[in-house]
PDB file of N, CA and C in Angstrom:
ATOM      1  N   UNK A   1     -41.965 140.033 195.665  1.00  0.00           N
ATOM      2  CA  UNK A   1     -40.660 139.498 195.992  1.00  0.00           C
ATOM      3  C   UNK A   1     -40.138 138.739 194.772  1.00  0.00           C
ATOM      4  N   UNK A   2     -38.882 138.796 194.265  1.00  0.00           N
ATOM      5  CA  UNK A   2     -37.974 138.231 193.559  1.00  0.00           C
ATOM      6  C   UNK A   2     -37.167 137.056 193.881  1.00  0.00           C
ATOM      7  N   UNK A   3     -36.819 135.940 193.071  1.00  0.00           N
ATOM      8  CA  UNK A   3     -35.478 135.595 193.855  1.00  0.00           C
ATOM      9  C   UNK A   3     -35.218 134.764 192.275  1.00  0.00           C
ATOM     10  N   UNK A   4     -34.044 134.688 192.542  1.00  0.00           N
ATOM     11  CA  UNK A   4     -32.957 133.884 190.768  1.00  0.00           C
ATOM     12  C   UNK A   4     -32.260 132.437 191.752  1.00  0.00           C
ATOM     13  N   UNK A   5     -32.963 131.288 190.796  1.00  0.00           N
ATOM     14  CA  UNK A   5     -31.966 130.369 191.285  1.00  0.00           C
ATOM     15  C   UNK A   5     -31.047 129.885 189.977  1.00  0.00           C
ATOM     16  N   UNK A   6     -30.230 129.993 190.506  1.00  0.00           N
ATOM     17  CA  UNK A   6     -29.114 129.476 189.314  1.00  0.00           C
ATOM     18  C   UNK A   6     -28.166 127.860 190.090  1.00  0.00           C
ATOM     19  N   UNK A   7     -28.288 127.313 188.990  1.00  0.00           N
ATOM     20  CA  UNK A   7     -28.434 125.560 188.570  1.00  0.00           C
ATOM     21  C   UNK A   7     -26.980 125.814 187.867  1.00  0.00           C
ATOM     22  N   UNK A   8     -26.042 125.100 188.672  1.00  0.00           N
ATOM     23  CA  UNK A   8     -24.700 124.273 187.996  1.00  0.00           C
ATOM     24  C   UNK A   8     -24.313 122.771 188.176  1.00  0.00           C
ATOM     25  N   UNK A   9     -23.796 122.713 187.220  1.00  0.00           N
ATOM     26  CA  UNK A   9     -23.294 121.086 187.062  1.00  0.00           C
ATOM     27  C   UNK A   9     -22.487 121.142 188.609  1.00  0.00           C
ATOM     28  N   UNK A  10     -22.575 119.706 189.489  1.00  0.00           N
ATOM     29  CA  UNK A  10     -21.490 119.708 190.390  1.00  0.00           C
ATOM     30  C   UNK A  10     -20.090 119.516 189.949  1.00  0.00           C
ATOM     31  N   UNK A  11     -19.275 119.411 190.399  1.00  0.00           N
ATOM     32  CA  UNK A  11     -17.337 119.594 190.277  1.00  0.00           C
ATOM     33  C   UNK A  11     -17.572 118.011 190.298  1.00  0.00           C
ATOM     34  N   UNK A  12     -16.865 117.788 188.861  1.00  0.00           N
ATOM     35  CA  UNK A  12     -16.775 116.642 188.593  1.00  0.00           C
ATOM     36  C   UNK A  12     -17.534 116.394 187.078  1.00  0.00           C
ATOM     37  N   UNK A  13     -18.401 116.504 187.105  1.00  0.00           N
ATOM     38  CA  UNK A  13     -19.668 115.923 186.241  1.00  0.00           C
ATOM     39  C   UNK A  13     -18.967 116.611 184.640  1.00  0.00           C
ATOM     40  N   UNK A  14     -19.347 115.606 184.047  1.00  0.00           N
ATOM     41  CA  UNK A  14     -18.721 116.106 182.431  1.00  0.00           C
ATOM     42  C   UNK A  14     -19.959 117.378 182.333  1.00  0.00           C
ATOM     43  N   UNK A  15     -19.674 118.022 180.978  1.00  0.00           N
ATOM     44  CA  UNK A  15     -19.953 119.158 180.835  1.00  0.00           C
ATOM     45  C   UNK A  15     -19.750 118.942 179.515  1.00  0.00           C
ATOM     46  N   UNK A  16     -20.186 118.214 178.265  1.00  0.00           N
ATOM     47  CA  UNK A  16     -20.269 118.492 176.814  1.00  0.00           C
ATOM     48  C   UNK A  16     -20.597 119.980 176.292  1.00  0.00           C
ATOM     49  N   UNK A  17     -21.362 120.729 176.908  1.00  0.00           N
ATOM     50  CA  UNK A  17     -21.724 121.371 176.282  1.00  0.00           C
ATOM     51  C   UNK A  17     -20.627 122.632 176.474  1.00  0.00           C
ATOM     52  N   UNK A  18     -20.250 122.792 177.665  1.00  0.00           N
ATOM     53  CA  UNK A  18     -19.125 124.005 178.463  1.00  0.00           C
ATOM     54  C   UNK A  18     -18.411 123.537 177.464  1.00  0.00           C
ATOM     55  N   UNK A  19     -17.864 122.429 176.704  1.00  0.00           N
ATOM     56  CA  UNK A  19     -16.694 122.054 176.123  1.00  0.00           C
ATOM     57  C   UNK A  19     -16.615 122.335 175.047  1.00  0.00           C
ATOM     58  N   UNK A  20     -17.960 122.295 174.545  1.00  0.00           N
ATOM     59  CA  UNK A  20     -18.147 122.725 172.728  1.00  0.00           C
ATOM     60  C   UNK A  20     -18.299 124.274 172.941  1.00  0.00           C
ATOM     61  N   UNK A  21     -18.636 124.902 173.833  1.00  0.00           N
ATOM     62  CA  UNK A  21     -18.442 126.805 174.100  1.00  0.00           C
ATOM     63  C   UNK A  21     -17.177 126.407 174.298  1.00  0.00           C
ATOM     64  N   UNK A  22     -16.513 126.221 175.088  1.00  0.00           N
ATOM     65  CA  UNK A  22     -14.789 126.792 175.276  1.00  0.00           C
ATOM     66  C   UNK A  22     -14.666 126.549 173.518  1.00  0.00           C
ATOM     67  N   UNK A  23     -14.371 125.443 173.338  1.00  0.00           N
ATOM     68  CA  UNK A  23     -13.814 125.276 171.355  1.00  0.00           C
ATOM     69  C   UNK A  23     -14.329 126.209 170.981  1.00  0.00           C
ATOM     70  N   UNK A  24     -15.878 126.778 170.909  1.00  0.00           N
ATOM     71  CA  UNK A  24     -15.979 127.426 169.979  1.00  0.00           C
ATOM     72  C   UNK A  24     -15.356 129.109 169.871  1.00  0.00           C
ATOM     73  N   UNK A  25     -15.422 128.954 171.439  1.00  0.00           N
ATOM     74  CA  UNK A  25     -14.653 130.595 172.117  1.00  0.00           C
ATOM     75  C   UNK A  25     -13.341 130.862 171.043  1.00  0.00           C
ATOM     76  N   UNK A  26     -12.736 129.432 171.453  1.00  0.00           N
ATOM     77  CA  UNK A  26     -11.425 129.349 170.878  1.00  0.00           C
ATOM     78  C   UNK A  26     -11.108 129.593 169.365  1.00  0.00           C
ATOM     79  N   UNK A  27     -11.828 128.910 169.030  1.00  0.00           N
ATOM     80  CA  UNK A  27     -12.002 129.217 167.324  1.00  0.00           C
ATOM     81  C   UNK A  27     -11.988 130.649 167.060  1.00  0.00           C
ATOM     82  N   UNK A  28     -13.307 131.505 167.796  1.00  0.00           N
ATOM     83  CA  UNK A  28     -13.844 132.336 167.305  1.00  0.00           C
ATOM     84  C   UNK A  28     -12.429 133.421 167.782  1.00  0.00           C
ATOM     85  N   UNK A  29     -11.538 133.182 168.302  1.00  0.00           N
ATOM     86  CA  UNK A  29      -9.973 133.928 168.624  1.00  0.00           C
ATOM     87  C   UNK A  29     -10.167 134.422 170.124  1.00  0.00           C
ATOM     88  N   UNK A  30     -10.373 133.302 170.674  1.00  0.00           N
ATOM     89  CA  UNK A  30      -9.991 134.078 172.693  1.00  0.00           C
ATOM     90  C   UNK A  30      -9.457 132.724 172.860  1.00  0.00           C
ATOM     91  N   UNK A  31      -8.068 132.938 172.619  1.00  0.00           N
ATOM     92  CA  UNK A  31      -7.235 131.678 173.107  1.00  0.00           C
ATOM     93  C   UNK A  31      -7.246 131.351 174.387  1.00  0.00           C
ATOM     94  N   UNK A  32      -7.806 132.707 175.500  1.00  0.00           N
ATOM     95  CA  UNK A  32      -7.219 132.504 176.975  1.00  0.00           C
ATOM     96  C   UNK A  32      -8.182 131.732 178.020  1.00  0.00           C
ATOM     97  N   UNK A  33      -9.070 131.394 176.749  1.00  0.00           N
ATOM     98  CA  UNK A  33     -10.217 130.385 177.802  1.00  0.00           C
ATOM     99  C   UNK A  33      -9.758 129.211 178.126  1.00  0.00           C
ATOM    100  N   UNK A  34      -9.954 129.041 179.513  1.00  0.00           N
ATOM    101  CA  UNK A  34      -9.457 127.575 179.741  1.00  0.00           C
ATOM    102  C   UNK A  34     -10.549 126.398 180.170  1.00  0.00           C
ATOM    103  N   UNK A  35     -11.991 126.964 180.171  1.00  0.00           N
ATOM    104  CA  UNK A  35     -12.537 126.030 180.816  1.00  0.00           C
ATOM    105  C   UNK A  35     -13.927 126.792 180.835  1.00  0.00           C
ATOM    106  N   UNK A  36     -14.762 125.985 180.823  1.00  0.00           N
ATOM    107  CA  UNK A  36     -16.454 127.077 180.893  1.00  0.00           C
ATOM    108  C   UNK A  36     -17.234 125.326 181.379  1.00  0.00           C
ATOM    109  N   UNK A  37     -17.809 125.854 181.756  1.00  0.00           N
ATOM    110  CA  UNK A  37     -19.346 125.315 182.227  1.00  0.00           C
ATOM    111  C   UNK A  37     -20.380 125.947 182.289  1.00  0.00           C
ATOM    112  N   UNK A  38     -21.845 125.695 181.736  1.00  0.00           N
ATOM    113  CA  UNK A  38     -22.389 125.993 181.451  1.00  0.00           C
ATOM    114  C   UNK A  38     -23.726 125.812 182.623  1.00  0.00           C
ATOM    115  N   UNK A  39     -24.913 126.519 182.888  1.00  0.00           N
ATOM    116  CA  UNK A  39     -25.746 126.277 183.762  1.00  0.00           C
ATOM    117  C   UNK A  39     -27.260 127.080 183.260  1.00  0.00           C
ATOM    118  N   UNK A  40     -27.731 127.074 184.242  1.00  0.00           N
ATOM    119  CA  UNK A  40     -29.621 127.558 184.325  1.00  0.00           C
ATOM    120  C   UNK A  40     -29.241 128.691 185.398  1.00  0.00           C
ATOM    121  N   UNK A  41     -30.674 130.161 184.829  1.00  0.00           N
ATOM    122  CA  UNK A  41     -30.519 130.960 186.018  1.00  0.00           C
ATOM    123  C   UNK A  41     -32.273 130.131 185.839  1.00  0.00           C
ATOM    124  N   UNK A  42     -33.386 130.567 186.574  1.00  0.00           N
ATOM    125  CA  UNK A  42     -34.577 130.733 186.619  1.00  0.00           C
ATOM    126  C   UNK A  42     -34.992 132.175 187.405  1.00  0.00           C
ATOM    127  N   UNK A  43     -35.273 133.235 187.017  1.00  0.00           N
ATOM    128  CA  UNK A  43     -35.963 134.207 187.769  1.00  0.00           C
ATOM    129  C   UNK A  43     -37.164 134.235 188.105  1.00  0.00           C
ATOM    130  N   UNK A  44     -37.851 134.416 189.460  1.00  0.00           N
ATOM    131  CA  UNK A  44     -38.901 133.864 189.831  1.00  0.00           C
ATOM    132  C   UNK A  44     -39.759 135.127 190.696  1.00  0.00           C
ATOM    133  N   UNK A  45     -41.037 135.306 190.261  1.00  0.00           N
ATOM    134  CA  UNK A  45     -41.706 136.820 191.001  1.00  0.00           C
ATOM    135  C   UNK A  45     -42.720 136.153 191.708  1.00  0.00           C
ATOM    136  N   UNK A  46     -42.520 135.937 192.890  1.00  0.00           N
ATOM    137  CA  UNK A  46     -42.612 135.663 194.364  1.00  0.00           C
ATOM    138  C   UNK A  46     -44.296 136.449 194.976  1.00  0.00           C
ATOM    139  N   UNK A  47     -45.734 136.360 194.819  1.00  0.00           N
ATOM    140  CA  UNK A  47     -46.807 136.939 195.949  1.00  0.00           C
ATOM    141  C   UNK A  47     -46.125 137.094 197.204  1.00  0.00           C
ATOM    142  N   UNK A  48     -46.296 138.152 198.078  1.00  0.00           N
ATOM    143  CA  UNK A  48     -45.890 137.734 199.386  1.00  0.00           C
ATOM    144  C   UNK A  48     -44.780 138.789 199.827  1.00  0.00           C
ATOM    145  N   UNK A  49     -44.428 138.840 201.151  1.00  0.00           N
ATOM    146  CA  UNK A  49     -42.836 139.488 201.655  1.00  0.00           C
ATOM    147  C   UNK A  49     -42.077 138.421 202.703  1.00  0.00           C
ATOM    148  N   UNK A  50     -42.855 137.044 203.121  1.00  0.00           N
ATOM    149  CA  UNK A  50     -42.266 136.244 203.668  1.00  0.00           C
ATOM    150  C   UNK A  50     -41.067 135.682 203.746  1.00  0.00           C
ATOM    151  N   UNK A  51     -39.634 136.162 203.490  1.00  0.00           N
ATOM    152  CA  UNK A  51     -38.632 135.607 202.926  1.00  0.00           C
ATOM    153  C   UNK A  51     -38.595 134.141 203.201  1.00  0.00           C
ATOM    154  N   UNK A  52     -38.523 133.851 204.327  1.00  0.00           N
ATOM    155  CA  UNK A  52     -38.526 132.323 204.482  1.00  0.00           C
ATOM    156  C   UNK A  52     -39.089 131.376 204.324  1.00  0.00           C
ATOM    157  N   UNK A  53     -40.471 131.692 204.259  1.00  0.00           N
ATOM    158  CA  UNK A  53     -41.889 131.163 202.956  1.00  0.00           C
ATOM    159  C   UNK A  53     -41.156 130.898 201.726  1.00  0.00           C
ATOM    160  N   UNK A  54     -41.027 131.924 201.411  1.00  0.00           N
ATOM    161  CA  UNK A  54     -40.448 131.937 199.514  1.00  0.00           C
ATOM    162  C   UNK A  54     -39.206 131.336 199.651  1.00  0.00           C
ATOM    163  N   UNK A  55     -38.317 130.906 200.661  1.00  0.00           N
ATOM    164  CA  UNK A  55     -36.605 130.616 200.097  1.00  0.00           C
ATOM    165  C   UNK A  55     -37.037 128.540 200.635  1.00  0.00           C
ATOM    166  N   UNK A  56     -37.983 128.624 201.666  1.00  0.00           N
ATOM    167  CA  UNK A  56     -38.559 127.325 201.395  1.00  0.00           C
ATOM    168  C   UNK A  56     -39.601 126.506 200.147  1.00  0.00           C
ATOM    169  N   UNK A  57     -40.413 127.745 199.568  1.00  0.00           N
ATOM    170  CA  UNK A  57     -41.154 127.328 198.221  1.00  0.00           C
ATOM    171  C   UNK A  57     -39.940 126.824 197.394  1.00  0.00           C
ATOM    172  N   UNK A  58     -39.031 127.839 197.349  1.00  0.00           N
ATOM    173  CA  UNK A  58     -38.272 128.013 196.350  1.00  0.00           C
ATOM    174  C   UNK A  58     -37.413 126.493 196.281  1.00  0.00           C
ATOM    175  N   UNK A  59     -36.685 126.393 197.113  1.00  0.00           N
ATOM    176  CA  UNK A  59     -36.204 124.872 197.362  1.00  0.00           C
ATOM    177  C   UNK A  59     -36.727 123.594 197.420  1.00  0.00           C
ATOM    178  N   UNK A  60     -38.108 123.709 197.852  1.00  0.00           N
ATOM    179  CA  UNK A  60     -39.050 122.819 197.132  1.00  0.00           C
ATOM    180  C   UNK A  60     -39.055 122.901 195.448  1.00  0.00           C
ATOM    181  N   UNK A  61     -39.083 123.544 195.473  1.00  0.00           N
ATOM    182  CA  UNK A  61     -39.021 123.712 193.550  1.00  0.00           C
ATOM    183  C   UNK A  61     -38.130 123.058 193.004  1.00  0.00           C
ATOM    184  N   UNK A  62     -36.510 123.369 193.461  1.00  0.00           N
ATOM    185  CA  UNK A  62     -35.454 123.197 192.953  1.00  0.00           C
ATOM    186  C   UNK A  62     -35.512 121.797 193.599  1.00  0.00           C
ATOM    187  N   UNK A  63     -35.701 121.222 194.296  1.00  0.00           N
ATOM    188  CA  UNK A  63     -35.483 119.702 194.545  1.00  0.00           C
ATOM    189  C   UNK A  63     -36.565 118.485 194.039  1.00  0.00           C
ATOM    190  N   UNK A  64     -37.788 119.527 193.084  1.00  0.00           N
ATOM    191  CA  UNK A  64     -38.290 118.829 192.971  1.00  0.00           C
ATOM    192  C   UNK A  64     -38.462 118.874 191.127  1.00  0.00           C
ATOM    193  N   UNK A  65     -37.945 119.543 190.794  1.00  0.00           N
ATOM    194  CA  UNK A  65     -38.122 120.123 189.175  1.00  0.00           C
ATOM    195  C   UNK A  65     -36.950 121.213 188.615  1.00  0.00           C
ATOM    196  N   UNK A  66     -36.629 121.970 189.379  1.00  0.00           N
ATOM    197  CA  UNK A  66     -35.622 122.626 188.722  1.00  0.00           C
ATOM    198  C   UNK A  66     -34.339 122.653 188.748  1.00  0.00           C
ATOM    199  N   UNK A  67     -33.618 121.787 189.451  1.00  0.00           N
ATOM    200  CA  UNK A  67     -32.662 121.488 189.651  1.00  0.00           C
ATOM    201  C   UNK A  67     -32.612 119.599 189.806  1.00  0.00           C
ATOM    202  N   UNK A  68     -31.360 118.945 189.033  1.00  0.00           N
ATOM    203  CA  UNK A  68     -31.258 117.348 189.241  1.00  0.00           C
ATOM    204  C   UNK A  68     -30.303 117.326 190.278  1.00  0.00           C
ATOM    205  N   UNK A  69     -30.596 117.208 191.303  1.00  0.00           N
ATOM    206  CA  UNK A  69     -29.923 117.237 192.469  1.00  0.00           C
ATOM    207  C   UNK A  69     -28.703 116.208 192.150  1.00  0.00           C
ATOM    208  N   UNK A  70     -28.967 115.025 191.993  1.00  0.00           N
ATOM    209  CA  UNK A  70     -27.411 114.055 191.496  1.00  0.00           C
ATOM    210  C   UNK A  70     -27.174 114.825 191.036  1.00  0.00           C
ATOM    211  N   UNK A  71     -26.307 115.483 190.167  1.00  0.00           N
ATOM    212  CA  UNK A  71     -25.203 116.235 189.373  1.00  0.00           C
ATOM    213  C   UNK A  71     -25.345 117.054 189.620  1.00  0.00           C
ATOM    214  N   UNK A  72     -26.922 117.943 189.770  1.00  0.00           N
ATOM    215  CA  UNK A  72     -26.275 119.726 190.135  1.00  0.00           C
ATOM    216  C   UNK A  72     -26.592 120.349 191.430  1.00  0.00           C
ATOM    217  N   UNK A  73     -25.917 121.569 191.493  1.00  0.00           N
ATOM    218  CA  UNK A  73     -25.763 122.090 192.681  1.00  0.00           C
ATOM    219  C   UNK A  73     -26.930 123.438 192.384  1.00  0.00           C
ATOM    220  N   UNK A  74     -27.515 124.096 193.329  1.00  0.00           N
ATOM    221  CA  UNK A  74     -28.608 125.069 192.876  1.00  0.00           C
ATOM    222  C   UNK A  74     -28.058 126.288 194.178  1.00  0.00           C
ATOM    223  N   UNK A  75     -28.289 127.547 193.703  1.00  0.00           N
ATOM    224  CA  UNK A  75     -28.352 128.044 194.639  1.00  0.00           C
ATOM    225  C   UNK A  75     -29.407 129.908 194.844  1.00  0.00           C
ATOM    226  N   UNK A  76     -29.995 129.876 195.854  1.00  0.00           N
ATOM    227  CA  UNK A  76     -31.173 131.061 196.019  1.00  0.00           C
ATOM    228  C   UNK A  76     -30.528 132.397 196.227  1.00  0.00           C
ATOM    229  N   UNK A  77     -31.071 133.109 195.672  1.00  0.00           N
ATOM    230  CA  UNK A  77     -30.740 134.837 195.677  1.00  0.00           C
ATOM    231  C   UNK A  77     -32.343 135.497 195.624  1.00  0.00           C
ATOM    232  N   UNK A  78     -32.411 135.864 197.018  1.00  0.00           N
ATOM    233  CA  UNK A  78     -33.709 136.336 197.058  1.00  0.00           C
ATOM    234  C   UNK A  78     -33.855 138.085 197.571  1.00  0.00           C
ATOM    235  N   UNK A  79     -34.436 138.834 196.405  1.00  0.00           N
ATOM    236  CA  UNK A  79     -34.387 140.795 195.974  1.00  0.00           C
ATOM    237  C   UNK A  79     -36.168 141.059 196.711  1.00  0.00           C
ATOM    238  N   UNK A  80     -36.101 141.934 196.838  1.00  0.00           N
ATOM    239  CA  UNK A  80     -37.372 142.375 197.353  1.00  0.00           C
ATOM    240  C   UNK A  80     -37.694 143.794 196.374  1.00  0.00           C
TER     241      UNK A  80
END
């Protein structure tokens, strides 16, 4: 079993780094960017076919190490 959690800043939270990619977008000639934020995927290969085992491991994970819950938001995509 598979599953990708991908980690974003929450709505609100500065974003230095989304800001220095948009500039640099801009520079590099794509005027039409207006905004980027930047995030984490983690892809993760899962023992097991339990989905609900693994989407509870998995959230243990993310609340405990892979995701900073104050500022970011995480979310599970789980492939078999």
């Amino acid at each position: 079993m598979k599953a990708r959690v991908t980690v974003t800043l929450k709505s609100g939270v500065l974003d230095p780094q989304g800001q220095a990619i948009e500039g640099s977008l801009k520079s590099l000639g794509f005027p039409g960017v207006n905004s980027v934020r930047q995030g984490k995927v983690f892809d993760i290969v899962f023992e097991g076919t339990d989905e609900s085992d693994a989407r509870s491991q998995i959230t243990s994970m993310c609340e405990k190490l892979l995701a900073n819950t104050v500022i970011e938001n995480y979310s599970i995509e789980i492939t078999n």
